[in-house]
Structures are given as structure tokens and as C-alpha cells.
Protein backbone atom coordinates (compact mmCIF):
# COMPACT_ATOMS: atom_id res chain seq x y z
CA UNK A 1 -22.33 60.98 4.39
CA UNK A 2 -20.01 60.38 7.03
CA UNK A 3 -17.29 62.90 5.71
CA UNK A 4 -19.79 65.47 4.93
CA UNK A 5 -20.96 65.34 8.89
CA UNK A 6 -17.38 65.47 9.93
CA UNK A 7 -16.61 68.47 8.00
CA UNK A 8 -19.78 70.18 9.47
CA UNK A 9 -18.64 69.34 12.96
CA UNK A 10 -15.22 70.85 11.88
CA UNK A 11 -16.96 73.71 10.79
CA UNK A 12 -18.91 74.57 13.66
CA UNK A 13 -15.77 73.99 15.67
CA UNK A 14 -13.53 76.17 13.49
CA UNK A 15 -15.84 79.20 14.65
CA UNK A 16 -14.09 79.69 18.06
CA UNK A 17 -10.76 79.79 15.48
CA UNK A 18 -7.82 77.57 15.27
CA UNK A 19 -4.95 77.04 12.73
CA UNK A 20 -5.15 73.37 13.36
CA UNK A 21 -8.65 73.04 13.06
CA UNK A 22 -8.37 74.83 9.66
CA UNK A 23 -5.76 72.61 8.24
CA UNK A 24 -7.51 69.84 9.69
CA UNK A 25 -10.60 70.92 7.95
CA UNK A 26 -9.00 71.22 4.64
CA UNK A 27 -7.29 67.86 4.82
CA UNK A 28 -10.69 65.88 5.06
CA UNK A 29 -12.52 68.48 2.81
CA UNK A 30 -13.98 66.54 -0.63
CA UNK A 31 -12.50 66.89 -3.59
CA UNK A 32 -15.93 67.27 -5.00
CA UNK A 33 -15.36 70.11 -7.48
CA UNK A 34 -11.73 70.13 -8.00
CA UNK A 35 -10.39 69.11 -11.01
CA UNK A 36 -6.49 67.75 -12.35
CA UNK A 37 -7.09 69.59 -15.52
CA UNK A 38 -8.56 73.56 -14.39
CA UNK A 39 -7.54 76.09 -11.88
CA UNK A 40 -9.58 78.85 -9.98
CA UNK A 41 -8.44 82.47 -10.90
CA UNK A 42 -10.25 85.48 -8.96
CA UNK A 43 -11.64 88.30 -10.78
CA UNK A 44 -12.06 91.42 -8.14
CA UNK A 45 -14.13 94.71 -8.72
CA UNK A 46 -15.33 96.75 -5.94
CA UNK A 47 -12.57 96.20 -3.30
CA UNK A 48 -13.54 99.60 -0.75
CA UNK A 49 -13.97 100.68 2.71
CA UNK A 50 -17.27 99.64 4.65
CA UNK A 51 -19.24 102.07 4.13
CA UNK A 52 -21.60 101.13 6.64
CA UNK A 53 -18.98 100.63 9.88
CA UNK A 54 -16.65 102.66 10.97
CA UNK A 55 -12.55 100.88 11.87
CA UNK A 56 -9.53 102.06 12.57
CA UNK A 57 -8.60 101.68 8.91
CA UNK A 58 -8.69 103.33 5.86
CA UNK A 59 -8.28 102.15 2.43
CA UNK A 60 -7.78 104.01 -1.01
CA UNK A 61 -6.65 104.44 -4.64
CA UNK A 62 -7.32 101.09 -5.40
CA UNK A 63 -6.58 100.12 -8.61
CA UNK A 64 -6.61 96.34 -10.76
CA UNK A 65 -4.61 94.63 -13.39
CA UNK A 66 -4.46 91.31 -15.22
CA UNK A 67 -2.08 88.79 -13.40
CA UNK A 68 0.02 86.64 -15.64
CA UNK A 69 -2.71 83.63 -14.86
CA UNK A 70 -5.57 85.93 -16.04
CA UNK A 71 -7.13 86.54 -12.99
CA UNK A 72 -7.12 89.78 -11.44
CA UNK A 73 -4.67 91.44 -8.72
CA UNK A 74 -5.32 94.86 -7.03
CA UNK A 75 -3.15 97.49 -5.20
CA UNK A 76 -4.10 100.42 -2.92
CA UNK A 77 -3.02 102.35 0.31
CA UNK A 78 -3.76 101.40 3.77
CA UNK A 79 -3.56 103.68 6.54
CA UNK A 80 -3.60 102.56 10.28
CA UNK A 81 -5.66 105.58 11.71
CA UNK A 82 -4.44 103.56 15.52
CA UNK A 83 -1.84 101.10 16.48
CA UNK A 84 -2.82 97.27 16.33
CA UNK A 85 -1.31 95.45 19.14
CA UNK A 86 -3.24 92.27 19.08
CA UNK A 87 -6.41 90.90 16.49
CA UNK A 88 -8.65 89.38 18.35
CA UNK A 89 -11.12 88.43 15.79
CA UNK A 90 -11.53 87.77 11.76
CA UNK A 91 -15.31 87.79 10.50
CA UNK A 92 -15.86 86.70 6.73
CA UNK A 93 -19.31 87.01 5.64
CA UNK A 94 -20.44 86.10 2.03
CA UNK A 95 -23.65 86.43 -0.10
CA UNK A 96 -23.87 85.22 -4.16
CA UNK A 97 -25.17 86.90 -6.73
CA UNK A 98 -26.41 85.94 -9.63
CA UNK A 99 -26.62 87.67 -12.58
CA UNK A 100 -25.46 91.17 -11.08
CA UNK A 101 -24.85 92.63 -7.65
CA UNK A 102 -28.23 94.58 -6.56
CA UNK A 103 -29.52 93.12 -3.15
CA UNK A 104 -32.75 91.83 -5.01
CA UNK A 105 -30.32 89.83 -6.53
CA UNK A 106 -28.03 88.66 -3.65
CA UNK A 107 -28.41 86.15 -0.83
CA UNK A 108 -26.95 85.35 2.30
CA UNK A 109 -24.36 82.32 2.28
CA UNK A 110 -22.11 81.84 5.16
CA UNK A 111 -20.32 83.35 7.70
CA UNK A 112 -17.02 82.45 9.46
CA UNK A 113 -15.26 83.15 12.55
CA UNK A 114 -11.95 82.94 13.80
CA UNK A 115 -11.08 83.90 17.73
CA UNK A 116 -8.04 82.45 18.71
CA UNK A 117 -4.28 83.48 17.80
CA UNK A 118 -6.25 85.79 15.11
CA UNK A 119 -2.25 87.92 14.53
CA UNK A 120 -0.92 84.56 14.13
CA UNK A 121 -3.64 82.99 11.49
CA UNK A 122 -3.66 86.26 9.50
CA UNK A 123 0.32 86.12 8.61
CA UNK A 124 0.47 82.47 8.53
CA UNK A 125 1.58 80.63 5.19
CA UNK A 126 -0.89 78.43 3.06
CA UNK A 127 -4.11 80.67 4.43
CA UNK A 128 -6.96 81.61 2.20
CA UNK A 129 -5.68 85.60 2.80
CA UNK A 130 -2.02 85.09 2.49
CA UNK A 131 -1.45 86.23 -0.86
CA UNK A 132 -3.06 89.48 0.48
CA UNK A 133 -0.98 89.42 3.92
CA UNK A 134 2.10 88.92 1.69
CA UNK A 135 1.57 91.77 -0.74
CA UNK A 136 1.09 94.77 2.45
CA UNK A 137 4.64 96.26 2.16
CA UNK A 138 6.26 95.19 5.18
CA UNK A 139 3.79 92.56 5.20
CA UNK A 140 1.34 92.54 8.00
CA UNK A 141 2.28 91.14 11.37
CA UNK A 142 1.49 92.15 14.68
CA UNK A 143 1.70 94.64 16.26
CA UNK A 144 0.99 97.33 13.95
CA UNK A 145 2.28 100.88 14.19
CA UNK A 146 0.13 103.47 13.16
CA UNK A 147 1.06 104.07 9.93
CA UNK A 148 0.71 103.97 6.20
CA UNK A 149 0.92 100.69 4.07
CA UNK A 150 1.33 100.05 0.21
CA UNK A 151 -0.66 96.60 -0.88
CA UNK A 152 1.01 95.61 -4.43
CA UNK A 153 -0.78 92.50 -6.56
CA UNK A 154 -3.28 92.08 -3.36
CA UNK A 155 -5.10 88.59 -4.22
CA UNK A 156 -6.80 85.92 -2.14
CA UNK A 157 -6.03 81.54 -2.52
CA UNK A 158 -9.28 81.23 -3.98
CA UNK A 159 -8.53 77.13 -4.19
CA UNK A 160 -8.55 77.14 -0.39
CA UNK A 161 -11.76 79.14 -0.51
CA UNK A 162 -13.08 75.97 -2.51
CA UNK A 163 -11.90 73.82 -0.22
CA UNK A 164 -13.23 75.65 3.14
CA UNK A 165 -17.04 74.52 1.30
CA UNK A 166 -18.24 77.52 -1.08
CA UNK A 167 -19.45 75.48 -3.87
CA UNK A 168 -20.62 75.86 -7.46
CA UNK A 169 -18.38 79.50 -6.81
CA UNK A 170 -18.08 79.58 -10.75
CA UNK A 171 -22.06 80.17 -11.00
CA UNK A 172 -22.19 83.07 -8.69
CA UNK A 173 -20.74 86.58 -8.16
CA UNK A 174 -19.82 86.67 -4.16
CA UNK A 175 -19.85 89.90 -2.15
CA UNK A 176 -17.58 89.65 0.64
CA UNK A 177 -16.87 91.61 3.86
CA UNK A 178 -14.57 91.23 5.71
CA UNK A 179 -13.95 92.47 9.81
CA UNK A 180 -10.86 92.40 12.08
CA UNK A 181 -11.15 93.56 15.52
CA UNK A 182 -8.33 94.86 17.97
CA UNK A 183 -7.43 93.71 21.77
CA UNK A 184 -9.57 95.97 22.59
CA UNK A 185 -13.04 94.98 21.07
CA UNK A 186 -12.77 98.20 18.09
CA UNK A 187 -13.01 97.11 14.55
CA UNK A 188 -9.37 97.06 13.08
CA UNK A 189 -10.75 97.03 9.96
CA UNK A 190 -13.55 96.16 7.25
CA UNK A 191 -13.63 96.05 4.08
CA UNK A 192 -15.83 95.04 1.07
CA UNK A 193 -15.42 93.57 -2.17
CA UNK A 194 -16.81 91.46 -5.29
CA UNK A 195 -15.05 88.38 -6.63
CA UNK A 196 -15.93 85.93 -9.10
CA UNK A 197 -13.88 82.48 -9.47
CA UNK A 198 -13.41 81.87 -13.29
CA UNK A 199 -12.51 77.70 -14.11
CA UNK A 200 -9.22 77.69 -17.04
CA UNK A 201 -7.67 74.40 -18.00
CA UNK A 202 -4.32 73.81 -17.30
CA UNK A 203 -1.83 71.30 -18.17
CA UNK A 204 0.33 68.78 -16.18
CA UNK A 205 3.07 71.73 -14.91
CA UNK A 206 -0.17 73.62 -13.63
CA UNK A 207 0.25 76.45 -16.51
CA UNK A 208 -2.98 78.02 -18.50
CA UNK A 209 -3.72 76.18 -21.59
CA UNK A 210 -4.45 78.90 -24.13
């Protein structure tokens, strides 16, 4: 009980946004739902521009393939309609689905903020987005030029996802958006996107048991 009240103080705490305060959170987090013996592997579908809010972004010709771990990857083009000087603010909202994606069958589940040395959190190692960071080619950093960017093999840690408080994420499908915002208050960028966790087994060297 006492862990579980700390982590929703850390939680509440983590919405004004700070790298130690996420590491911190993920260090007391349960281990309530991991397992020795399986792995999380995302499967994406969807990944597109909000089409609801206009940013300074612009993403296309996405396309998916099957990573060596069977879980999906995508690539696409990004194109930085504005230079990005400073992020001021990352907004992840999810819902879960179950059984499809329709909004009768979707509900609200969270929503995080981050506020503080935002340019810093996004390229920082061991982050729930830094496989994503990692695969923009350069990979993104502030400041950003106005310009066009290749993502290759875009994924996101889902494990740290886990360990941030979604639970049961192998029951549900989970629509997730996702906002930046610039120094000067204007949506960077948003984007949209299923994902479903799938559970394998793996053995002691952390490989997919077939």
C-alpha cells in the first residue's frame, strides 16, 4: 500500500516533468506484471498525423515491417514545416480498446505531462520514446532546422511503458496521441497511433523462444 501511494505521489509530481523524477519513478515502480521468462513486443497500425490539430509537422509514407523480435517497427518522412528551437512540452494521452478501435469501444486512461528540459528528456537514453528519437536520421535534438527527416525501424520501449503504470496492456488495444509544443506555445507536433503489447517467452539470454 505504501509503494503504491508513493508511486502516485511520483506521478502527480512527474506532471510538471523531470528526468529524475522519471527514473526515480521507475526505480520504485512494482514489478507486478513483469515476468523473468516473457518480453513485451509492440505491434503498431495506424501511426498518422492528427487529424484533428494542426503542428508544425508533417508526417507521411509510413510504412511497417516485422522486427527480428516479432514485434513491429515503422518508417516514414517527417517534415519540419518551422524551425524548433526549444520543446517546451510532451503530452501523452492514452485510451484502450477492447475488441477493436471504434470510440464505442474505447475509453479514456491516462494522460501525462512533461514541462521541464522537454529537448533534453526527448533525446535522452533509456526513455520510453528513445528507440523512436534514435531512428529520426540525424536523430532528433534540439534545435531543429526546418527540414526534412527519414525515421527508419521507428519503435517505442514498451517495457518502460509497463513500468510508468499501464497495466493488463496485453488485454487492450491503446490509441495514443501524442503532442510536443515549441518555445513559443505552437504545437511542434502530434501524432496518432494504435499499439498493442503482445507477451513471448524468452529464455535466460533474453532471446524469443520459438
Amino acid at each position: 500500500m505504501f509503494r503504491k501511494g508513493v508511486i502516485r505521489s511520483l506521478m502527480v509530481v512527474c506532471v510538471f516533468g523531470s528526468i529524475t523524477c522519471f527514473f526515480a519513478m521507475l526505480l520504485i515502480t512494482p514489478t507486478e506484471g513483469f515476468n523473468l521468462n516473457y518480453k513485451y513486443i509492440p505491434k503498431y497500425y495506424g501511426w498518422r498525423q492528427c487529424e484533428d490539430k494542426q503542428s508544425l509537422t508533417l508526417l507521411n509514407n509510413v510504412t511497417y515491417q516485422l522486427d527480428s523480435d516479432g514485434g513491429t517497427i515503422w518508417s516514414g518522412v517527417v517534415d519540419f514545416l518551422a524551425p524548433i528551437k526549444d520543446l517546451t512540452k510532451l503530452a501523452v494521452t492514452l485510451h484502450r480498446c477492447s475488441g477493436g478501435v471504434s470510440p464505442n469501444l474505447c475509453e479514456y486512461y491516462t494522460h501525462w505531462i512533461w514541462t521541464t528540459a522537454v529537448c533534453s528528456m526527448v533525446s535522452a537514453k533509456g526513455m520510453l520514446w528513445t528507440p523512436l528519437a534514435e531512428a529520426f536520421e540525424p536523430p532528433f535534438k534540439c534545435p531543429v532546422p526546418a527540414t526534412r527527416r527519414i525515421v527508419t525501424n521507428g519503435s517505442l520501449d514498451i517495457q518502460t511503458a509497463l513500468a510508468m503504470g499501464v497495466s493488463n496492456a496485453e488485454k487492450y488495444i491503446w490509441d495514443v496521441e501524442v503532442e510536443l509544443f515549441n518555445e513559443k506555445n505552437l504545437r511542434a507536433s502530434c501524432v496518432r497511433f494504435y499499439v498493442e503489447a503482445l507477451r513471448v517467452r524468452i529464455n535466460k539470454l533474453g532471446k524469443i523462444k520459438p
